[in-house]
Protein backbone atom coordinates (compact mmCIF):
# COMPACT_ATOMS: atom_id res chain seq x y z
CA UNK A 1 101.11 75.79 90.13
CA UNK A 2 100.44 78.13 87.15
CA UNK A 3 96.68 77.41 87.65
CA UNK A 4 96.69 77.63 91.29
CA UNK A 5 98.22 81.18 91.01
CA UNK A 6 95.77 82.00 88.58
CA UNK A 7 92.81 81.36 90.63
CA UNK A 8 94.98 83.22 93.60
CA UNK A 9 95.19 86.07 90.98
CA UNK A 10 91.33 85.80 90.50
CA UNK A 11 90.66 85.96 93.96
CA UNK A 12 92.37 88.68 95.09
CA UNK A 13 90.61 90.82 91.92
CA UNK A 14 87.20 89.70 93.60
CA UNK A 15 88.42 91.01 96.35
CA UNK A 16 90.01 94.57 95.19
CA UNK A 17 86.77 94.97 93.85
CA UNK A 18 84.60 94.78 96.67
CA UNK A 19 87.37 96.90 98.83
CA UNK A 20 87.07 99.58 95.92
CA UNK A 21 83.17 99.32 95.75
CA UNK A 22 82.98 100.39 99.56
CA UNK A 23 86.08 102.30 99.38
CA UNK A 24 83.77 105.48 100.62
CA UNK A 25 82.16 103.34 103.18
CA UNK A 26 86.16 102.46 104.43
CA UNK A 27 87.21 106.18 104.09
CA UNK A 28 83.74 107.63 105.97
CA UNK A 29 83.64 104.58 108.64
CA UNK A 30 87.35 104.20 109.36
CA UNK A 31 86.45 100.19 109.64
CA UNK A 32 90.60 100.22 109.54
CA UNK A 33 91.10 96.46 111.93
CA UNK A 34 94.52 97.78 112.22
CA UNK A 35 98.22 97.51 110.75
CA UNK A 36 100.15 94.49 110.50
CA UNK A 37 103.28 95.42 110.85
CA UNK A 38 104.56 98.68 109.21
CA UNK A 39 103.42 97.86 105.30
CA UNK A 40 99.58 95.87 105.92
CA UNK A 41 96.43 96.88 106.44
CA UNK A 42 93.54 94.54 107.80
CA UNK A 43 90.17 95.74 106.24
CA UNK A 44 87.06 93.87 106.84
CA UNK A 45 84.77 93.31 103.49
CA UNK A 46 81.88 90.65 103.27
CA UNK A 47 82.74 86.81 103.39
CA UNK A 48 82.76 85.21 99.74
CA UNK A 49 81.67 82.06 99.80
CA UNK A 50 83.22 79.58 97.68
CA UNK A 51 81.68 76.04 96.89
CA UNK A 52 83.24 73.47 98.54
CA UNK A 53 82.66 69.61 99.74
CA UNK A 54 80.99 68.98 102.95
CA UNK A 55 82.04 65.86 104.95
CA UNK A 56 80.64 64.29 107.49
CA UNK A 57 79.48 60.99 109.57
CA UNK A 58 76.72 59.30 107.71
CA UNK A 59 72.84 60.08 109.01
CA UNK A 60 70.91 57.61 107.61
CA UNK A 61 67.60 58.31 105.31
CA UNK A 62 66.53 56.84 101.95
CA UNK A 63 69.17 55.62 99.64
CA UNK A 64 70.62 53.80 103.04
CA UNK A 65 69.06 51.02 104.61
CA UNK A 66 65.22 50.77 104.56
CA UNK A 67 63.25 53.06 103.53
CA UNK A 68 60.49 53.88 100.84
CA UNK A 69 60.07 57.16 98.44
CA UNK A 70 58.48 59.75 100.37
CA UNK A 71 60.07 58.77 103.70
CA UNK A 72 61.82 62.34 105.64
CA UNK A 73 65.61 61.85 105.15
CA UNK A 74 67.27 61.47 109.15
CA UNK A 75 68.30 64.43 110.75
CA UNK A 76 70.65 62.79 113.60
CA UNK A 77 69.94 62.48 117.51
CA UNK A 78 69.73 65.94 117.81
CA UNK A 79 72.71 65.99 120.26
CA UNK A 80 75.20 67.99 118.38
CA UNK A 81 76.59 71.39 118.33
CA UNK A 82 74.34 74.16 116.80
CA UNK A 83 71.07 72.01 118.39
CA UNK A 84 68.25 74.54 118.84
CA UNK A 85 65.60 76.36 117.27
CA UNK A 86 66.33 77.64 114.02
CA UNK A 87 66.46 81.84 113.42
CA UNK A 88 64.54 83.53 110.68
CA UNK A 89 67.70 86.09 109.72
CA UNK A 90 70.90 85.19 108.15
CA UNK A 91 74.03 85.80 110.08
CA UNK A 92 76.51 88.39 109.20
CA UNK A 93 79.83 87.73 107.85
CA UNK A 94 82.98 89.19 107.26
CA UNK A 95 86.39 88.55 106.49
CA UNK A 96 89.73 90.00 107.50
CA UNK A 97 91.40 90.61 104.28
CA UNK A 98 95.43 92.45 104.11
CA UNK A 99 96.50 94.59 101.76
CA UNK A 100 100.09 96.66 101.74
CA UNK A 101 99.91 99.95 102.07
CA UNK A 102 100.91 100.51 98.40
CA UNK A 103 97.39 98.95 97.49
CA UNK A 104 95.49 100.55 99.39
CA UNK A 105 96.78 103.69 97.85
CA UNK A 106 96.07 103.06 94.47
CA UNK A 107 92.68 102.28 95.37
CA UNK A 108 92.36 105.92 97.18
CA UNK A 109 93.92 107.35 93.97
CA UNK A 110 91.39 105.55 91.84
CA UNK A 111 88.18 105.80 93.66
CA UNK A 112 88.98 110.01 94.37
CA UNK A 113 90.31 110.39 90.46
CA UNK A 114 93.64 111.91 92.49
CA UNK A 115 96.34 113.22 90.41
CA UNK A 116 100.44 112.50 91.04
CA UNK A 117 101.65 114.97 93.19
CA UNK A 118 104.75 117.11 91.28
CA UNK A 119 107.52 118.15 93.69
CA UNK A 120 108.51 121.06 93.29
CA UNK A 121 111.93 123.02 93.44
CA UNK A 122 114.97 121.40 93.67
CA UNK A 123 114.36 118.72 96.30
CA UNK A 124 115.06 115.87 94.26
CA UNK A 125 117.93 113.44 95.56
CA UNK A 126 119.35 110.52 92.93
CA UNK A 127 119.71 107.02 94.34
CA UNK A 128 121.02 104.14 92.53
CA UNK A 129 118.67 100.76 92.18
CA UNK A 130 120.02 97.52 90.12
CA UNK A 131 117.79 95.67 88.33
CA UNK A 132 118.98 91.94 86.41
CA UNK A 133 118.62 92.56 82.83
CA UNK A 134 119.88 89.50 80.23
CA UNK A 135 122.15 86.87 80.40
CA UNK A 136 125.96 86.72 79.10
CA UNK A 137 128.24 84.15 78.65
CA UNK A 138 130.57 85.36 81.53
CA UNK A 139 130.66 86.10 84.70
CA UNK A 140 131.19 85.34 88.38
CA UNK A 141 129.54 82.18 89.70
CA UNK A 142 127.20 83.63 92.17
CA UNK A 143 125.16 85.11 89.21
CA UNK A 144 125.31 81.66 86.99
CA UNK A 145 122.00 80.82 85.56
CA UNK A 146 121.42 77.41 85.90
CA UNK A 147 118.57 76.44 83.46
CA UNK A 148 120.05 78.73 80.89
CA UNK A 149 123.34 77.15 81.32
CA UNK A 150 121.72 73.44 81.19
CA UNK A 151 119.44 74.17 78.12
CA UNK A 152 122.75 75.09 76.59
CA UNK A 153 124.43 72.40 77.34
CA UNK A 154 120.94 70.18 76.19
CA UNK A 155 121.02 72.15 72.69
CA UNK A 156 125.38 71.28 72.52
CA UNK A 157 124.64 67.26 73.40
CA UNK A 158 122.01 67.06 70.53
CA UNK A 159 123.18 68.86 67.69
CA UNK A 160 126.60 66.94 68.41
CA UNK A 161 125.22 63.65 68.39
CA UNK A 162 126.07 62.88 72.19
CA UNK A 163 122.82 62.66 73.82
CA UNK A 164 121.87 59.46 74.53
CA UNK A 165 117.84 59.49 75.64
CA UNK A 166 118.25 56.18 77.16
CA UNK A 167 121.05 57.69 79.65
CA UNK A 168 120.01 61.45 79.37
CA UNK A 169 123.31 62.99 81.48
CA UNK A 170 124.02 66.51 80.26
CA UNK A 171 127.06 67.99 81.63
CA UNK A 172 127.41 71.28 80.96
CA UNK A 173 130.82 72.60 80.01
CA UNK A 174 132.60 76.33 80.07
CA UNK A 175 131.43 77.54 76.57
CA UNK A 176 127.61 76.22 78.37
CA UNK A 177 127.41 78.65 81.08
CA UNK A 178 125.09 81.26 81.48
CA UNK A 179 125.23 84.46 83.67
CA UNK A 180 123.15 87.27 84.62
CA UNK A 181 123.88 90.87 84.11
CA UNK A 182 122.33 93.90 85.76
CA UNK A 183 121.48 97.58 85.28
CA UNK A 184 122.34 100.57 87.25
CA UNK A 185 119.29 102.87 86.95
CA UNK A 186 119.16 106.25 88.80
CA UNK A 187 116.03 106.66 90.49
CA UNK A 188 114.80 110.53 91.46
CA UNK A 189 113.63 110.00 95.29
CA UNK A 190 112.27 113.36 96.85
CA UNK A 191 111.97 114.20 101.03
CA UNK A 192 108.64 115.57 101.99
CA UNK A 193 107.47 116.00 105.85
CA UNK A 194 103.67 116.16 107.47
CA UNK A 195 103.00 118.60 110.26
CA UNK A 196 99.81 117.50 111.74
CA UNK A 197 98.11 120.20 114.16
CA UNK A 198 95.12 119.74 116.46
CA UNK A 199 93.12 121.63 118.84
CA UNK A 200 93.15 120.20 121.99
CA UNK A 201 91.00 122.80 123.95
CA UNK A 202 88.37 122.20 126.08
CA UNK A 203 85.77 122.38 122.89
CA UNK A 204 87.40 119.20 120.96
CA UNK A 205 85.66 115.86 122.17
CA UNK A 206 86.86 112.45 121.63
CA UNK A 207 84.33 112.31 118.32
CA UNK A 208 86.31 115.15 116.38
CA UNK A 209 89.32 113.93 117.31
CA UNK A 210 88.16 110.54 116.15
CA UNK A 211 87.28 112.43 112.65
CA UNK A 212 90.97 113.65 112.65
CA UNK A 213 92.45 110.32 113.23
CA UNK A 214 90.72 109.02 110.30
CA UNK A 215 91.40 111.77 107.92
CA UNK A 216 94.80 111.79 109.07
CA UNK A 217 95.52 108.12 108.15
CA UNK A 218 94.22 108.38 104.29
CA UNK A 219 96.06 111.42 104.21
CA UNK A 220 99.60 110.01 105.26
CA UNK A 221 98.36 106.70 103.04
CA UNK A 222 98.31 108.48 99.82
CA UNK A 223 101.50 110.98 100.76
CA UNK A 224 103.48 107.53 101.42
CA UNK A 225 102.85 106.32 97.71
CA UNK A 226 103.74 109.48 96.31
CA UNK A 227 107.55 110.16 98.22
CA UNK A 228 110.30 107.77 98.52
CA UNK A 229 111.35 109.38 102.57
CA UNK A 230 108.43 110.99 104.26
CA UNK A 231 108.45 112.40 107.97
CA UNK A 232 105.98 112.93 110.42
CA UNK A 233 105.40 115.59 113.03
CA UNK A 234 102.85 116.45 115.78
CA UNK A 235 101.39 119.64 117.32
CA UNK A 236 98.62 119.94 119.36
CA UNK A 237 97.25 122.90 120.97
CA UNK A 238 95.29 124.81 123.58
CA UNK A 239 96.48 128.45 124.53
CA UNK A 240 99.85 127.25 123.63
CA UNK A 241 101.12 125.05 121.67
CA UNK A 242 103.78 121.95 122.04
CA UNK A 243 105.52 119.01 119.68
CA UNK A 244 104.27 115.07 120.73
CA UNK A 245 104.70 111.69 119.71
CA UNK A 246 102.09 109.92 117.21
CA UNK A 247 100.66 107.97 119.79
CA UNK A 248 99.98 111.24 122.13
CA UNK A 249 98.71 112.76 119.53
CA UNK A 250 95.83 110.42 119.14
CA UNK A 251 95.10 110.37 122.67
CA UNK A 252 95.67 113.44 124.71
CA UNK A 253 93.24 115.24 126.58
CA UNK A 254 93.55 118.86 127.81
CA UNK A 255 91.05 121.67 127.88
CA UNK A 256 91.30 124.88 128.16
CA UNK A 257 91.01 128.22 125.32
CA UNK A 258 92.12 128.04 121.75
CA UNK A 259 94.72 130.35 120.68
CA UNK A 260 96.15 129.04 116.86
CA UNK A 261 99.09 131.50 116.37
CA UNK A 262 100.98 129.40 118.81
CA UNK A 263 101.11 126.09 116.38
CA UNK A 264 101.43 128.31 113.48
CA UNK A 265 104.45 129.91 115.31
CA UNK A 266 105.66 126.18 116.29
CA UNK A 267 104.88 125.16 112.61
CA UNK A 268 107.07 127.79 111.13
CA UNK A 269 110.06 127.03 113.83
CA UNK A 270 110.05 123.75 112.88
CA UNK A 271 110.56 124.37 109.09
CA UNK A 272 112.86 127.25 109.46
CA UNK A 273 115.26 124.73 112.01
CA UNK A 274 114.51 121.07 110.17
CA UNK A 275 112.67 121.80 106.70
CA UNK A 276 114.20 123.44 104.20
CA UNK A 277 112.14 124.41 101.47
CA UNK A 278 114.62 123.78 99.08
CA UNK A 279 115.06 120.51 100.19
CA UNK A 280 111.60 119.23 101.25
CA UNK A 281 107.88 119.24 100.13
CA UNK A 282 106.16 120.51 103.09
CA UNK A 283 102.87 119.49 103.89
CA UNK A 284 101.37 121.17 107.47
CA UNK A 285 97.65 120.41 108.45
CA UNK A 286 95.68 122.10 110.81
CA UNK A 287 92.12 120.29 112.66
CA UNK A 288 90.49 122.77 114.42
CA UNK A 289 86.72 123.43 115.36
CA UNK A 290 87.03 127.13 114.36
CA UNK A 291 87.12 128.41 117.75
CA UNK A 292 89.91 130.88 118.14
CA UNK A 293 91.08 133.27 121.43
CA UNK A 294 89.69 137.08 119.76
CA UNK A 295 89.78 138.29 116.41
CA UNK A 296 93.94 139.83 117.29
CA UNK A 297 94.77 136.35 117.28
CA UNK A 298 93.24 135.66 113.96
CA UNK A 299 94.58 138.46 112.67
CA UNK A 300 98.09 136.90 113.92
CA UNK A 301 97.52 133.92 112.48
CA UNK A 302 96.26 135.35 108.77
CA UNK A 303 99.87 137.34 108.26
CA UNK A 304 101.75 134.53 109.77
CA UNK A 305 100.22 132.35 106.96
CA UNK A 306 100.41 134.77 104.00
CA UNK A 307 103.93 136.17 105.08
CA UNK A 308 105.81 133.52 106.38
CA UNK A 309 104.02 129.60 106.10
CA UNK A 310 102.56 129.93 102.16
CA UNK A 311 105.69 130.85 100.86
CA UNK A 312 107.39 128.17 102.38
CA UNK A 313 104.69 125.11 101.52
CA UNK A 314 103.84 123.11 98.89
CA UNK A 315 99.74 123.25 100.96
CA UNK A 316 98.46 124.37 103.34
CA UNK A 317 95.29 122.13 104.16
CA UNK A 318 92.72 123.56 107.67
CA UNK A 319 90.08 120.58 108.43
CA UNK A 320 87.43 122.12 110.77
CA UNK A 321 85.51 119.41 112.50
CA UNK A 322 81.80 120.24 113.76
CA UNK A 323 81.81 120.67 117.54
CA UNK A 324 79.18 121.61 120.10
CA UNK A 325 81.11 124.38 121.79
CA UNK A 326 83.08 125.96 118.65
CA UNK A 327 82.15 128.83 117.35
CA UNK A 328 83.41 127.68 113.88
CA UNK A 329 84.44 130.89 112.75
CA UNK A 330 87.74 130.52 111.95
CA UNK A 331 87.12 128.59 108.78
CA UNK A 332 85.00 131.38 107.15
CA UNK A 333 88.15 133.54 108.26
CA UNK A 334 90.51 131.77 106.38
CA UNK A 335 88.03 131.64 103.33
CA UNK A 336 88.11 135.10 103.45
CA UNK A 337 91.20 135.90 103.67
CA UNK A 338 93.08 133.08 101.24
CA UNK A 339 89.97 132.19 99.12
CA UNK A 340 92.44 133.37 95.73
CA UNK A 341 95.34 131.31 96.78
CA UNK A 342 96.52 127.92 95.48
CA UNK A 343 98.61 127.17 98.53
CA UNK A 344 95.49 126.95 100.98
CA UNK A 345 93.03 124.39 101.29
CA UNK A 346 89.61 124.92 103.91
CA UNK A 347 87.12 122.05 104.14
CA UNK A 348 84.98 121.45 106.73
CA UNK A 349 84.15 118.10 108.51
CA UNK A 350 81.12 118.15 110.01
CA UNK A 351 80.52 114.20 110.50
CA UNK A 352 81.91 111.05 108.98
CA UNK A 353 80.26 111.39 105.92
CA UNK A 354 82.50 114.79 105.21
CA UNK A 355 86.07 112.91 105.26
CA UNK A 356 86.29 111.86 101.71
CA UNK A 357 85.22 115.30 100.33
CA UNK A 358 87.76 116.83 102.35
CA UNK A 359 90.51 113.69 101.46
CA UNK A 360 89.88 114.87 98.14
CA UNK A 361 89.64 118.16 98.58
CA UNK A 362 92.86 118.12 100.46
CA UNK A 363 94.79 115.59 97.82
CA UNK A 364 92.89 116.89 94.86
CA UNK A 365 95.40 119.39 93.55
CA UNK A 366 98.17 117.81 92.73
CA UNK A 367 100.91 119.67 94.82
């Protein structure tokens, strides 16, 4: 067994590397199969092919029967599947491979060079985790060791004289048995939430919103590896503004104008009535295309952000995704007015291609 898990071990190296090699072609792409379950990931990378036997129904040629040297070794009657004329390209290949969602993490931390985030404040909360740490000669039965008990016993039989390699019966007595002790470690957990925002107006097609889903999911992978408890919440947007599900989220369609003070207004509600900041890490993102209703709301939303959000946030991240109709102004406003401040990160997403800058951009900080 200890070679067999070896070459498992081997394997799945081969296969973390090719993963991380085309990490950026994952992250850009989104060629995500889908989740198994809550903790996998299926992620298609090329087949690896690994030598093997062949068997089969013998065809006949030289070495059986007649034949002499030079004679065209049999091919069969032709009758079988995959008959036909051979193709001049090789076929393409992949395989499904699953990774947990804590591997896939520490690839996205590797390949983007991110740093551990540090909670801040006072949002820590101490949980207790045991963890078996030795052995001990007492103890209840339901943590008895039993080879350490019967190697003691072995080791008693043959430095007394009483173990008899023709009959070898080791009965382990009291002073034999082994038991397992533990260790109470407290571990630091910490709470942090993710308010995801979108524009849902009439300007957002199904290919930014497709850029947001992607962005969204590396986003909540790496968050997940860095907090013990993390929650979710959904806005989207049009002239007003209104909490969904995750699902909904993905897959509404509305039209309409764009007025962003109304999820920044539903953003802030939701952390004065749920979010503590002194309790929670507080993470809100905002995917827009930059079109907003007149500069008054902009205005709105620039001293709802300094005055009320910042403050409250460990970051403050605004994806702008490229769209046809968008003006895309409301990115430069934000540069503008927040370009000095820690709290707020602007990138812009103008195709595929743009979602790891912005992952890193977004993830790059540390906070």
């Amino acid at each position: 067994m200890q070679r067999v898990e070896r070459d498992l071990n081997r394997f799945r190296q081969i296969v973390r590397g090719k993963i991380k090699k085309d990490l950026r072609k994952y992250i850009s792409h989104g060629e995500m199969i889908g989740r198994q379950g809550k903790r996998l990931v299926s992620i298609p990378v090329p087949s690896i092919d690994l030598p093997r036997f062949r068997f089969g129904k013998n065809q006949g040629g030289v070495g059986q029967g007649e034949g002499d040297n030079g004679d065209p070794i049999g091919r069969g009657d032709g009758s079988q599947p995959g008959a036909g004329e051979a193709g001049e390209d090789s076929g393409q290949h992949s395989l499904d491979v699953e990774m947990t969602i804590e591997e896939l993490a520490q690839l996205l931390g590797e390949e983007l060079q991110l740093p551990n985030i540090q909670p801040k404040g006072s949002k820590n909360i101490i949980s207790q985790k045991d963890k078996y740490s030795g052995i001990t000669k007492v103890g209840p039965n339901s943590l008895r060791h039993f080879k350490r008990s019967f190697r003691e016993a072995l080791k008693r039989q043959v430095a007394s004289g009483q173990y008899d390699p023709d009959d070898p019966v080791v009965v382990p007595i009291r002073d034999d048995m082994r038991f397992r002790t533990w260790k109470t470690t407290e571990m630091p957990e910490s709470n942090a939430v993710i308010i995801y925002s979108m524009d849902v107006s009439g300007s957002m097609g199904q290919e930014q919103k497709e850029l947001v889903r992607v962005t969204a999911f590396w986003i909540e992978t790496w968050l997940r590896s860095q907090y013990k408890h993390l929650e979710m919440r959904y806005i989207v947007h049009d002239a007003a503004a209104k909490e969904v599900t995750q699902d909904v989220f993905y897959r509404i369609r509305e039209g309409g104008g764009t007025k962003i003070s109304s999820a920044y207004r539903l953003v802030l509600k939701l952390i004065e009535e749920h979010y503590s900041p002194d309790e929670w890490n507080i993470y809100p993102f905002h995917f827009s295309d930059g079109d907003n209703w007149g500069g008054g709301d902009t205005r709105e939303c620039v001293e709802l952000l300094r005055n009320q959000i910042l403050p409250k946030v460990n970051l403050f991240c605004y994806g702008q995704v490229r769209s046809l109709y968008g003006s895309g102004r409301f990115a430069h406003d934000l540069n503008e007015n927040f370009r000095a401040n820690e709290t707020m990160v602007v990138s812009e997403i103008a195709d595929r291609d743009d979602i790891y800058n912005a992952i890193k951009a977004f993830l790059g900080k540390g906070k």
